[in-house]
C-alpha atoms as a PDB file:
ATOM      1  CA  UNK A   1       0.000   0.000   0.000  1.00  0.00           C
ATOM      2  CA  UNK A   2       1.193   3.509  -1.056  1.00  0.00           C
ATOM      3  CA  UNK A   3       2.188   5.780   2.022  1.00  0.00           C
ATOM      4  CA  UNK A   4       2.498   9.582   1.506  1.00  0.00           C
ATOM      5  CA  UNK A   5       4.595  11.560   2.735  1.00  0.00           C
ATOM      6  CA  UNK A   6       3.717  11.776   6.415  1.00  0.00           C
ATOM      7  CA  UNK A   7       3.591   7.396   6.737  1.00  0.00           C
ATOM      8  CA  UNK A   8      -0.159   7.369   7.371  1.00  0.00           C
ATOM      9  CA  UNK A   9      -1.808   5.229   4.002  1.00  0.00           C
ATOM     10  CA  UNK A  10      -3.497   8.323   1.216  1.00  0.00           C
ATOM     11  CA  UNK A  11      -7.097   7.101   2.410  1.00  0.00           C
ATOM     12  CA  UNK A  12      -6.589   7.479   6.128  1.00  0.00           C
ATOM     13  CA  UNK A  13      -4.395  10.997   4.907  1.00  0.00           C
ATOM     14  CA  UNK A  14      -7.144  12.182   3.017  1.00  0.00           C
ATOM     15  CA  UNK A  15      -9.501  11.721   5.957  1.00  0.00           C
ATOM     16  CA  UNK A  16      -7.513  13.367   8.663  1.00  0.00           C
ATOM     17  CA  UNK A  17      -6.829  16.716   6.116  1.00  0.00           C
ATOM     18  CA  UNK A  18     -10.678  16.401   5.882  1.00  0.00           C
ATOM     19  CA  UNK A  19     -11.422  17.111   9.627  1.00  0.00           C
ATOM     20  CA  UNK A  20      -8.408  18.736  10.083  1.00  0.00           C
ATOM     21  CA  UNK A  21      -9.603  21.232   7.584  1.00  0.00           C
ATOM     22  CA  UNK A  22     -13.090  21.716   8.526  1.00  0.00           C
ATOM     23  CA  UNK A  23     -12.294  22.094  12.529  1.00  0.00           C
ATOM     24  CA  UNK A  24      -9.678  24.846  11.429  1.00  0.00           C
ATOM     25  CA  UNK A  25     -12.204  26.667   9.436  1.00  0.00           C
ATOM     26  CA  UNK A  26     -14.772  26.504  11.531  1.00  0.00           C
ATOM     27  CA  UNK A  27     -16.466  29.499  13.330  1.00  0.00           C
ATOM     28  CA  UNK A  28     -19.533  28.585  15.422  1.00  0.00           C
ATOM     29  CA  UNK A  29     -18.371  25.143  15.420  1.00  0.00           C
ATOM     30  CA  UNK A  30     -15.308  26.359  17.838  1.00  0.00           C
ATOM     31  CA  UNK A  31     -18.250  27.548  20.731  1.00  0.00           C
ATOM     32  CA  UNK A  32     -20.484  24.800  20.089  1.00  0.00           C
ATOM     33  CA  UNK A  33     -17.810  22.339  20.348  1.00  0.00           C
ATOM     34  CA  UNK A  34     -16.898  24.915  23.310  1.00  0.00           C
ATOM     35  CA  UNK A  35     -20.334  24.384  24.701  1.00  0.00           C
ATOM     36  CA  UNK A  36     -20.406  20.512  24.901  1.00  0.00           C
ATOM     37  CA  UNK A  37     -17.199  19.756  25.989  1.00  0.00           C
ATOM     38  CA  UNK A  38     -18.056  22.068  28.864  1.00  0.00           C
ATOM     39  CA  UNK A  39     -21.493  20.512  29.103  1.00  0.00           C
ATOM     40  CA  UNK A  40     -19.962  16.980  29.421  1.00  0.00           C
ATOM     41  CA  UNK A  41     -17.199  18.486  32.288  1.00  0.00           C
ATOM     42  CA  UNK A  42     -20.389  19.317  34.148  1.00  0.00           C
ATOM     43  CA  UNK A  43     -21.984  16.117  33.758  1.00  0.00           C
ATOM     44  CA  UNK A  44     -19.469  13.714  34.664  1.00  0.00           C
ATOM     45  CA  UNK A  45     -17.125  15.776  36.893  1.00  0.00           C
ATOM     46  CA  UNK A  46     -19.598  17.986  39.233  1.00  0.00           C
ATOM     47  CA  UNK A  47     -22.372  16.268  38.676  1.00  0.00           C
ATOM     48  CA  UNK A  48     -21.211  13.196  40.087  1.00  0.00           C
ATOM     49  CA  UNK A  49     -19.617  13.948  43.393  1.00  0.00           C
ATOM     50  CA  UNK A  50     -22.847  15.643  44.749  1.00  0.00           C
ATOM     51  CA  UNK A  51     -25.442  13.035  43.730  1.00  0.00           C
ATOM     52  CA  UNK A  52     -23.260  10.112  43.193  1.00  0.00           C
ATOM     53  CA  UNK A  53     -21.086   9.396  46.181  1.00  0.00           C
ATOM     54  CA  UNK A  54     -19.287   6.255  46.855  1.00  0.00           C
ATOM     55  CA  UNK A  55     -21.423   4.773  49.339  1.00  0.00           C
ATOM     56  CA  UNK A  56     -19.230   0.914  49.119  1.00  0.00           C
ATOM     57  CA  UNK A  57     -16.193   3.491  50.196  1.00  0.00           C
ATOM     58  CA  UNK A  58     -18.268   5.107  52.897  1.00  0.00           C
ATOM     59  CA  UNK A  59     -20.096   2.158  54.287  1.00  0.00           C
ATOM     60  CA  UNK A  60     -16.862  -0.544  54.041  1.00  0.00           C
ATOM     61  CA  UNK A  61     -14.245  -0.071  55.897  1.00  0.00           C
ATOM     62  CA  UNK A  62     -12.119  -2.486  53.372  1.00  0.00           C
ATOM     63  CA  UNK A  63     -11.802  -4.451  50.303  1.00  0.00           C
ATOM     64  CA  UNK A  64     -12.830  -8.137  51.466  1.00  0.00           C
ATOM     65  CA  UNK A  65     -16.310  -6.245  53.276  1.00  0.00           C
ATOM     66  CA  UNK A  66     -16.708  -4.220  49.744  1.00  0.00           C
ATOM     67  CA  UNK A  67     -16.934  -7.472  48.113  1.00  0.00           C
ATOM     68  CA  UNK A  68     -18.656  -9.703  50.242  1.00  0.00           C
ATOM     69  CA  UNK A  69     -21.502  -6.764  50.395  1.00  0.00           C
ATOM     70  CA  UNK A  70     -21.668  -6.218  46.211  1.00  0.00           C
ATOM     71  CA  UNK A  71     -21.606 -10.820  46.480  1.00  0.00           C
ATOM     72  CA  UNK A  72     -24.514 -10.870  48.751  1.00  0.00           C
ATOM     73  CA  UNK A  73     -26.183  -8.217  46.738  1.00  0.00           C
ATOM     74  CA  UNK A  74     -25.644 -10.169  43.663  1.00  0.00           C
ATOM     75  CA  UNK A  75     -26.939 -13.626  44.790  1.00  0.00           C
ATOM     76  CA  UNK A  76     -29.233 -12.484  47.277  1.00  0.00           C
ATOM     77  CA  UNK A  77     -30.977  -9.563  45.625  1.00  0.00           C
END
């Protein structure tokens, strides 16, 4: 298979100048992108230490009572 000049194969070349192209162009795309990658921060970062806390961590005091609980849960629902 033909490489070009950077190693990558023409196909895989062309579709990387593609994106790389449009992102570098782009003008609202920059503060939409912006938007959700700020929007997903605040899902999975804040979000989850205030309504999902580690109750195994908080209830267990170590590893072997974390996994006997989570066994018993699993068997004995």
């Amino acid at each position: 298979m033909p490489k070009t000049l950077d190693g990558m194969p023409p196909v895989i070349h062309k579709i990387f100048r593609f994106y790389y192209d449009g992102f570098r162009n782009m003008t609202w795309g920059r503060k939409l992108w912006g938007i959700i990658l700020l929007k997903l921060f605040i899902m999975f970062a804040i979000l989850r230490l205030f309504f999902f806390p580690d109750i195994l961590q908080r209830d267990f005091h170590s590893d072997e009572e974390r996994s006997d609980h989570v066994l018993e849960q699993i068997i004995n629902p």
